[in-house]
N, C-alpha and C. Protein backbone atom coordinates (compact mmCIF):
# COMPACT_ATOMS: atom_id res chain seq x y z
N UNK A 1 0.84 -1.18 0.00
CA UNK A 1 0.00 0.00 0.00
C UNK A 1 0.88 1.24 0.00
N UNK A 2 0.70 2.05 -1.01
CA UNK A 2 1.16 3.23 -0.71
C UNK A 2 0.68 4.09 0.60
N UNK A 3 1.75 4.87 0.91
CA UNK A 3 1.69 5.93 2.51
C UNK A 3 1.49 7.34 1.98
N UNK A 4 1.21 7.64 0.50
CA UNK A 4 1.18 8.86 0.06
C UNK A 4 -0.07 9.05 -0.14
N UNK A 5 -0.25 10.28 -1.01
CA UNK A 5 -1.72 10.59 -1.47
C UNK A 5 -2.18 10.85 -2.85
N UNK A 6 -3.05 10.97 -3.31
CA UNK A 6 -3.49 11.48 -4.92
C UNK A 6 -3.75 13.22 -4.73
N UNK A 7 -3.23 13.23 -5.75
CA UNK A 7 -4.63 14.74 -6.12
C UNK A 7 -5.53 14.37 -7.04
N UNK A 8 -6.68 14.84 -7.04
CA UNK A 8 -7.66 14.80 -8.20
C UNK A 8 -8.73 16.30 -8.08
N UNK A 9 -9.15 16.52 -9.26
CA UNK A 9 -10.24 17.43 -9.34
C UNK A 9 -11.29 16.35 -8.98
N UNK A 10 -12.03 16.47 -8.06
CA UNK A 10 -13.30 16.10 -7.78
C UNK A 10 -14.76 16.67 -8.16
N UNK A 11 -16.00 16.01 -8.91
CA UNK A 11 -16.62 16.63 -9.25
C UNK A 11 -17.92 16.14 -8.88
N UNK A 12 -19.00 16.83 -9.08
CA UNK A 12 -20.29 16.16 -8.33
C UNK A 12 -21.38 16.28 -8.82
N UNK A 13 -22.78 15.31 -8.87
CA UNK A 13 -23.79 15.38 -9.70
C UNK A 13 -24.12 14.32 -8.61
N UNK A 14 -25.40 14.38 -9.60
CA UNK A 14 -26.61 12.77 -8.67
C UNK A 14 -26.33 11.77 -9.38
N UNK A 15 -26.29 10.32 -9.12
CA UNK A 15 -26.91 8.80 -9.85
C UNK A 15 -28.06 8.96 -9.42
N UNK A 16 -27.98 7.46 -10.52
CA UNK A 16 -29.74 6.77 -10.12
C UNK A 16 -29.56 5.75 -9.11
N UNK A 17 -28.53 5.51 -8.12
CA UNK A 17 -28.85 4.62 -6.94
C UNK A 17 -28.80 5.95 -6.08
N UNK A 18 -28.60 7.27 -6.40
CA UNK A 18 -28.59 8.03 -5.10
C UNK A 18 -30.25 8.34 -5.17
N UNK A 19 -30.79 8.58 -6.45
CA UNK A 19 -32.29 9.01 -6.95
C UNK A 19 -32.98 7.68 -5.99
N UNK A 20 -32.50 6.46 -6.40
CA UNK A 20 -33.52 5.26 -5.67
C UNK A 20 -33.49 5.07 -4.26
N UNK A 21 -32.08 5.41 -3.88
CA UNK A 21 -32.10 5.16 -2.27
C UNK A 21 -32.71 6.62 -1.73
N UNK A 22 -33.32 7.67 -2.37
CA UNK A 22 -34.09 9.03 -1.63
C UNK A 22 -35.06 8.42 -1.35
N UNK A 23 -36.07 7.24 -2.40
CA UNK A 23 -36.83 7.20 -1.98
C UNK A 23 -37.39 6.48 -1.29
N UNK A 24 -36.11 5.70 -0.47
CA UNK A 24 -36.45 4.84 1.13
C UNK A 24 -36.23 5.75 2.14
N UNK A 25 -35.28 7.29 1.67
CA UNK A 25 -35.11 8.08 2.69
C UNK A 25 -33.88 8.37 2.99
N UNK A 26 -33.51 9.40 3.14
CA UNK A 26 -31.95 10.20 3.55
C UNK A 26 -31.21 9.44 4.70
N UNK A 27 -31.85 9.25 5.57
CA UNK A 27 -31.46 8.62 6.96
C UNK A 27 -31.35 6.62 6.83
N UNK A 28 -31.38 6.57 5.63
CA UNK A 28 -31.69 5.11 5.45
C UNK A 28 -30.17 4.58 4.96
N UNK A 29 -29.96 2.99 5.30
CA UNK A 29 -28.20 2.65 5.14
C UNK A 29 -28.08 2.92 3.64
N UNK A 30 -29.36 2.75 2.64
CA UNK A 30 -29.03 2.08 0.87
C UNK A 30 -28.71 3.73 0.37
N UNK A 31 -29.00 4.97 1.39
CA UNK A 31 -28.81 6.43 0.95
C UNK A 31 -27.28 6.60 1.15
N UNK A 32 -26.78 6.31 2.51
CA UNK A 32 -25.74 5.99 2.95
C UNK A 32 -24.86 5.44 1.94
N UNK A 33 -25.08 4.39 1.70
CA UNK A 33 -24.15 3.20 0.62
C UNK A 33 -24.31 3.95 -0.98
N UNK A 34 -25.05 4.63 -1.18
CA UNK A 34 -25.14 5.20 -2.20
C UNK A 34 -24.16 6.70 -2.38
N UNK A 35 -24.04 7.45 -1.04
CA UNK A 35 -23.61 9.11 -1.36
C UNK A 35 -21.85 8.80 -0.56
N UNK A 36 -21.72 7.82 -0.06
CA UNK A 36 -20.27 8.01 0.94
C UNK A 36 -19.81 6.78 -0.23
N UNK A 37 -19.54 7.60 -1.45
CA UNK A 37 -18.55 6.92 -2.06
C UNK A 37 -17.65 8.06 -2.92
N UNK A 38 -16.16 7.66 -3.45
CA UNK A 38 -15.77 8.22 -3.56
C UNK A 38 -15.14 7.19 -5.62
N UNK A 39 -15.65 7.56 -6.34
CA UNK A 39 -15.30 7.03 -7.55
C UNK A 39 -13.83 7.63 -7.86
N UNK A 40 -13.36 6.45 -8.71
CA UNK A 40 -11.85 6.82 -8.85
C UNK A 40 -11.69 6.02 -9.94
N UNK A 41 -10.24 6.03 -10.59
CA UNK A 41 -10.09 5.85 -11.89
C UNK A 41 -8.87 4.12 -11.67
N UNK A 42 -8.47 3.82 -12.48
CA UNK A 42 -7.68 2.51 -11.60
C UNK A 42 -6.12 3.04 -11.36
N UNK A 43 -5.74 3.81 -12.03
CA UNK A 43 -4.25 4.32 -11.96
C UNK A 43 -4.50 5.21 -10.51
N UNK A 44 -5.77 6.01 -9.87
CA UNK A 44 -5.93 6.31 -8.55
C UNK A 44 -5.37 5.44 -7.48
N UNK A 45 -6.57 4.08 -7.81
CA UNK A 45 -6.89 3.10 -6.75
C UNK A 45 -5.52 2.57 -6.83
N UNK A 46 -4.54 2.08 -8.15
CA UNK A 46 -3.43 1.85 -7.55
C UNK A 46 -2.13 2.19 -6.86
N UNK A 47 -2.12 3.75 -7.29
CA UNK A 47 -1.55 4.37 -6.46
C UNK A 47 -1.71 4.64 -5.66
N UNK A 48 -2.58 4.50 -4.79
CA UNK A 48 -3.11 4.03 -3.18
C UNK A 48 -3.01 3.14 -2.55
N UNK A 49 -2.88 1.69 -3.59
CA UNK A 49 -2.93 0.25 -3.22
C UNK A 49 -4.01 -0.13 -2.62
N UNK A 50 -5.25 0.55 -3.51
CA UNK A 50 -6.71 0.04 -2.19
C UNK A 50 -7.44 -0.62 -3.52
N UNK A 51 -8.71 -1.36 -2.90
CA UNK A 51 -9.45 -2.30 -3.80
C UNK A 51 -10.72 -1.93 -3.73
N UNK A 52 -11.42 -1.71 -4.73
CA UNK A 52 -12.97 -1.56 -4.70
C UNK A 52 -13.25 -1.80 -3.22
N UNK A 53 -14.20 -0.60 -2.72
CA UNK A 53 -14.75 -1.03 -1.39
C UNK A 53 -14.31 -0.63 -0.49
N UNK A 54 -12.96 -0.21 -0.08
CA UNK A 54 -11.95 0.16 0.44
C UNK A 54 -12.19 1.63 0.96
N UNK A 55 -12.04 1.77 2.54
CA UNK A 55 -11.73 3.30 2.53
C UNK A 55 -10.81 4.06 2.55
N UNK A 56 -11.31 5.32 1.73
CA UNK A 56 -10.26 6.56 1.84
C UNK A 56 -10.65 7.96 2.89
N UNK A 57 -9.89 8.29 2.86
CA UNK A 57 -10.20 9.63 3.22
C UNK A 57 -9.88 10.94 2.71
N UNK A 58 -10.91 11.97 1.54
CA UNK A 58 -10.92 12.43 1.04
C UNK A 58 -10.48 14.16 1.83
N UNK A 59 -9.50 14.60 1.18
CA UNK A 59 -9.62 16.02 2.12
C UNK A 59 -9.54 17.32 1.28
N UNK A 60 -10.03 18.27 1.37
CA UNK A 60 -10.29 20.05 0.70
C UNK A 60 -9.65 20.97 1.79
N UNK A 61 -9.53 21.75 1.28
CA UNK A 61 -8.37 23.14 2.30
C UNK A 61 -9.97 23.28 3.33
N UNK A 62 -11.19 22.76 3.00
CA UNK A 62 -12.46 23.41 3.82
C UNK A 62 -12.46 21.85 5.16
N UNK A 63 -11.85 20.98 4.52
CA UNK A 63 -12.60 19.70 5.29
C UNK A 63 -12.22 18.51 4.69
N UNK A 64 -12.62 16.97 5.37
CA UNK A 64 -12.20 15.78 5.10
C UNK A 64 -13.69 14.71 5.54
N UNK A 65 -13.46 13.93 5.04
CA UNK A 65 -15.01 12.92 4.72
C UNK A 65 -13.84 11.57 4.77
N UNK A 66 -14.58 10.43 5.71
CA UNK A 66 -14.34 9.20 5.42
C UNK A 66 -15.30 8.70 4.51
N UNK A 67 -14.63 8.12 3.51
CA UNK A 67 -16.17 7.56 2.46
C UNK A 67 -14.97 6.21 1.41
N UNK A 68 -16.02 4.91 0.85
CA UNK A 68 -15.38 4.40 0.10
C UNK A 68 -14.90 4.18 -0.88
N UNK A 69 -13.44 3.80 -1.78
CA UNK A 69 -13.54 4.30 -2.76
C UNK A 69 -14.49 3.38 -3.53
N UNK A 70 -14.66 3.35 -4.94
CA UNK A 70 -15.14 2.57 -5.91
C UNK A 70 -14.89 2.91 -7.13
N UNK A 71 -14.43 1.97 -7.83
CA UNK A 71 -13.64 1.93 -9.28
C UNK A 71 -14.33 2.02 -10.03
N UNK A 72 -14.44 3.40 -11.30
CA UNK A 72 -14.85 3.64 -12.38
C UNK A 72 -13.73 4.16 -13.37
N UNK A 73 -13.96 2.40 -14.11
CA UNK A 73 -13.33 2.60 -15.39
C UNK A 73 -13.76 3.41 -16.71
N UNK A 74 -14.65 4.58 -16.11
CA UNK A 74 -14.62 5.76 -17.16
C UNK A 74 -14.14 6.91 -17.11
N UNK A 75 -13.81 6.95 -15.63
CA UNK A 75 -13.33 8.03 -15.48
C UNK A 75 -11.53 8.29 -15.89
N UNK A 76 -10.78 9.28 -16.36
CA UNK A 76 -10.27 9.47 -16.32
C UNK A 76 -8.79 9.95 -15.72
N UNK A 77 -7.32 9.72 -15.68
CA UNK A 77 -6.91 9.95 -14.36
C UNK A 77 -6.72 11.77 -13.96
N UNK A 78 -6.66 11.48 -12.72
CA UNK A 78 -7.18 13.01 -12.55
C UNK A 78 -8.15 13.72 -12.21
N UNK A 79 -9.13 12.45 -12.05
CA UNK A 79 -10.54 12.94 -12.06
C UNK A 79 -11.07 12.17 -11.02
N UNK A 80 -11.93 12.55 -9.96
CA UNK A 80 -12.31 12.07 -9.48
C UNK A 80 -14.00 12.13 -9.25
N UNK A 81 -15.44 11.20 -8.80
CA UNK A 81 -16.26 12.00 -8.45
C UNK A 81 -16.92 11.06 -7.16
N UNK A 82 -17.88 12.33 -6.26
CA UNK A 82 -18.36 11.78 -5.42
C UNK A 82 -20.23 12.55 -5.62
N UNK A 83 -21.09 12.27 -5.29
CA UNK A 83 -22.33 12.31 -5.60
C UNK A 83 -22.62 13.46 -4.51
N UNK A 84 -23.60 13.94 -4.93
CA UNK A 84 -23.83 15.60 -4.35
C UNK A 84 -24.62 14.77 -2.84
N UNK A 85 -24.74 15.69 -2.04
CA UNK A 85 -24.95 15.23 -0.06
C UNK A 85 -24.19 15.46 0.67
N UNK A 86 -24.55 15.04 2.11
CA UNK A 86 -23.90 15.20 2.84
C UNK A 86 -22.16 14.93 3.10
N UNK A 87 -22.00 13.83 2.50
CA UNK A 87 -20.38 13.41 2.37
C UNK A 87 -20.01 14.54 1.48
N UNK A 88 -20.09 14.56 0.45
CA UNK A 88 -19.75 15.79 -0.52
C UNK A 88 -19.78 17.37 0.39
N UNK A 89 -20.70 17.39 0.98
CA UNK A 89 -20.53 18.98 1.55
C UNK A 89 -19.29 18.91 2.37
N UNK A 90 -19.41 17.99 2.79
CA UNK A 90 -18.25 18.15 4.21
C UNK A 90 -17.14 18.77 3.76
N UNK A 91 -16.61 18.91 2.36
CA UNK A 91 -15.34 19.56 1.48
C UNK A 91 -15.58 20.63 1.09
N UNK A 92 -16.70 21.06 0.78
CA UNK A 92 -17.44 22.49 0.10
C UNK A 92 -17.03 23.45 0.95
N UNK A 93 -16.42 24.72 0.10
CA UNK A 93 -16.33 25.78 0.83
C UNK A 93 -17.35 26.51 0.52
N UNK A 94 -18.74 27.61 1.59
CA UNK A 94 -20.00 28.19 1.23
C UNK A 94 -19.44 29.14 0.22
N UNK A 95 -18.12 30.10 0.59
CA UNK A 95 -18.39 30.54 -0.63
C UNK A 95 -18.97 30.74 -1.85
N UNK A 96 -19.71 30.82 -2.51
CA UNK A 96 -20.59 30.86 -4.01
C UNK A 96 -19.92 31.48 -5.19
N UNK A 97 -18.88 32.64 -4.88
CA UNK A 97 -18.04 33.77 -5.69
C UNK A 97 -19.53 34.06 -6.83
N UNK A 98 -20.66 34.74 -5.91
CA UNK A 98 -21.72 35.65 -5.82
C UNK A 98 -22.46 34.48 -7.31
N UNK A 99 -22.42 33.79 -7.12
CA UNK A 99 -23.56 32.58 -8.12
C UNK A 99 -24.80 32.02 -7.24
N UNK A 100 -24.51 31.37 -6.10
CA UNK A 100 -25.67 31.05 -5.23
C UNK A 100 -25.25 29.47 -5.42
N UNK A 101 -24.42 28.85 -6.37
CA UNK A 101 -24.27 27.52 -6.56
C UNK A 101 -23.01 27.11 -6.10
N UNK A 102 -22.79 26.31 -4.87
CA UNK A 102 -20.82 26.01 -4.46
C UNK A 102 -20.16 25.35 -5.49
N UNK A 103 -18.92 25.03 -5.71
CA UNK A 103 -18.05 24.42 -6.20
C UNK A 103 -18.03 23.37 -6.69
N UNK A 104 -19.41 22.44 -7.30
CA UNK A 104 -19.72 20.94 -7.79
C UNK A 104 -19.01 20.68 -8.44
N UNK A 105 -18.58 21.24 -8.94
CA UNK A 105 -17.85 20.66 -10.05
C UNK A 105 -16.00 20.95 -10.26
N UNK A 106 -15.32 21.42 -9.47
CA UNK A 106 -13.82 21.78 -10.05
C UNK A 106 -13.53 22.09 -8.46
N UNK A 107 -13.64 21.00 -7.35
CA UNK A 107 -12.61 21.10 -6.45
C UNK A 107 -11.44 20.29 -6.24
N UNK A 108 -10.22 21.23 -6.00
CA UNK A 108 -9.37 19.95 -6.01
C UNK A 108 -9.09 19.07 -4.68
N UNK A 109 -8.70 18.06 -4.27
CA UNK A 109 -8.97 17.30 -3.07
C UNK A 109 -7.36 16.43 -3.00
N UNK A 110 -7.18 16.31 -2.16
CA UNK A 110 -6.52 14.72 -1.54
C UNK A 110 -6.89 13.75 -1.36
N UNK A 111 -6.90 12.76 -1.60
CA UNK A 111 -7.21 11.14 -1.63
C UNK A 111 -6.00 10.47 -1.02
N UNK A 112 -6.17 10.03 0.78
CA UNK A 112 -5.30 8.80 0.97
C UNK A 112 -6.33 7.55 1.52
N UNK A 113 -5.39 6.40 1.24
CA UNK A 113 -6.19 5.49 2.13
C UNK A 113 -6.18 5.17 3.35
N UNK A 114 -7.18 4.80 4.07
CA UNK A 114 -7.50 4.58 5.27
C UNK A 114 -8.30 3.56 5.66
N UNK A 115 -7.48 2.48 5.40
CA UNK A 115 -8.27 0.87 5.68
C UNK A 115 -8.94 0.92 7.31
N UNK A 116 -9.85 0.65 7.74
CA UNK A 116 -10.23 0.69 8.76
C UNK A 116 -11.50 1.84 9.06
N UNK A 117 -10.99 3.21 8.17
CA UNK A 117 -11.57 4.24 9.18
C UNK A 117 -13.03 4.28 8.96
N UNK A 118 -13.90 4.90 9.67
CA UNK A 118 -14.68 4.79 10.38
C UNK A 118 -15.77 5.41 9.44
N UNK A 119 -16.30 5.04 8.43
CA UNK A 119 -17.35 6.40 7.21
C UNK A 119 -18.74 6.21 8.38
N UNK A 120 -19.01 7.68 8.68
CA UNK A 120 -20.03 8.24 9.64
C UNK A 120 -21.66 7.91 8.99
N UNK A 121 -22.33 7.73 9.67
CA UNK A 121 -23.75 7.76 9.00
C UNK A 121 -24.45 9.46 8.96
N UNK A 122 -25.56 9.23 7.94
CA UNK A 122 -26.07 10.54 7.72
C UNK A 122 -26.15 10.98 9.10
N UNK A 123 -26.85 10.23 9.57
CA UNK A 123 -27.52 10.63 10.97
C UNK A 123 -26.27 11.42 12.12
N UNK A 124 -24.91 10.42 12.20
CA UNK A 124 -23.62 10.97 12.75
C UNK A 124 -23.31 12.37 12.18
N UNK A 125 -23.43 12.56 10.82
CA UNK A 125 -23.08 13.81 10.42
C UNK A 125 -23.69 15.39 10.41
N UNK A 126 -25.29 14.90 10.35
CA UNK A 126 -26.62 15.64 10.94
C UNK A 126 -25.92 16.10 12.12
N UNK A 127 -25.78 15.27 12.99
CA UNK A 127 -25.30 15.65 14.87
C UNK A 127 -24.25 16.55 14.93
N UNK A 128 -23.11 15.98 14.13
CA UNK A 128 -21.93 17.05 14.27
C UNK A 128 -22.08 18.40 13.09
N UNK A 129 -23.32 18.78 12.92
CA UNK A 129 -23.68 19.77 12.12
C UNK A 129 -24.19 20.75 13.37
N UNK A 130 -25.05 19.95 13.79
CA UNK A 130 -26.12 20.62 15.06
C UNK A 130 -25.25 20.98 15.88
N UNK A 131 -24.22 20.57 16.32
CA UNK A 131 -23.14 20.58 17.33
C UNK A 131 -22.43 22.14 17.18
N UNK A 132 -21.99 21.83 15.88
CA UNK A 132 -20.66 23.13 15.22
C UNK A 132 -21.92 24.34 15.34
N UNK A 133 -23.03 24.58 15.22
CA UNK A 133 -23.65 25.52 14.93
C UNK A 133 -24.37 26.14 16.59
């Protein structure tokens, strides 16, 4: 396993397992298993030495998200994406630079791995929202 990290531009939109798991509900595990992932390209995942499934821990100059990776062989290297929610905000800086829309699309991030660590549930992340505020 590599001890280093990636860079990638990270970018963000919806699937249709994030569309299907809304409609068991935000607070539900299949919403969960659907938004705390982190897609990556295979020249990523091997320069990490991690395997489908595997966690990383994603970090922005705003913040860091435990979430898993998962291998998409369409993406390109360099590129990374994770699905718009709660895992995704946790990196967002509010800033807008006066649009009203954050950064979906062109942040750049760190990617290391972190076999073991701990990816929070919606519900865990809700709390430490309520908390900071």
């Amino acid at each position: 396993m590599n001890n280093g990290s990636v860079k990638v531009l990270v970018t963000s939109g919806r699937t249709l397992s994030q569309g299907r798991a809304m409609e068991k509900g935000k607070m539900t595990s299949d919403y969960e298993n659907a938004v705390a992932v982190c897609e990556l390209d295979s020249t990523a995942m091997e320069s990490l030495g991690i395997k489908n499934g595997e966690t990383v821990v994603v970090k922005s100059d705003i913040g860091e998200i435990a979430v898993k990776a998962k291998l998409n062989k369409q993406l390109v290297p360099g590129i990374a994406f994770i699905p718009c929610g709660p895992y995704f905000n946790f990196l967002l800086d509010s800033y807008t630079q006066h649009t009203g829309m954050p950064g979906f699309k062109s942040l750049t991030v760190s990617i290391d791995a972190a076999p073991g660590a701990k990816i929070l549930t919606v519900e865990e992340l809700t709390k430490m929202i309520k908390e900071a505020t």
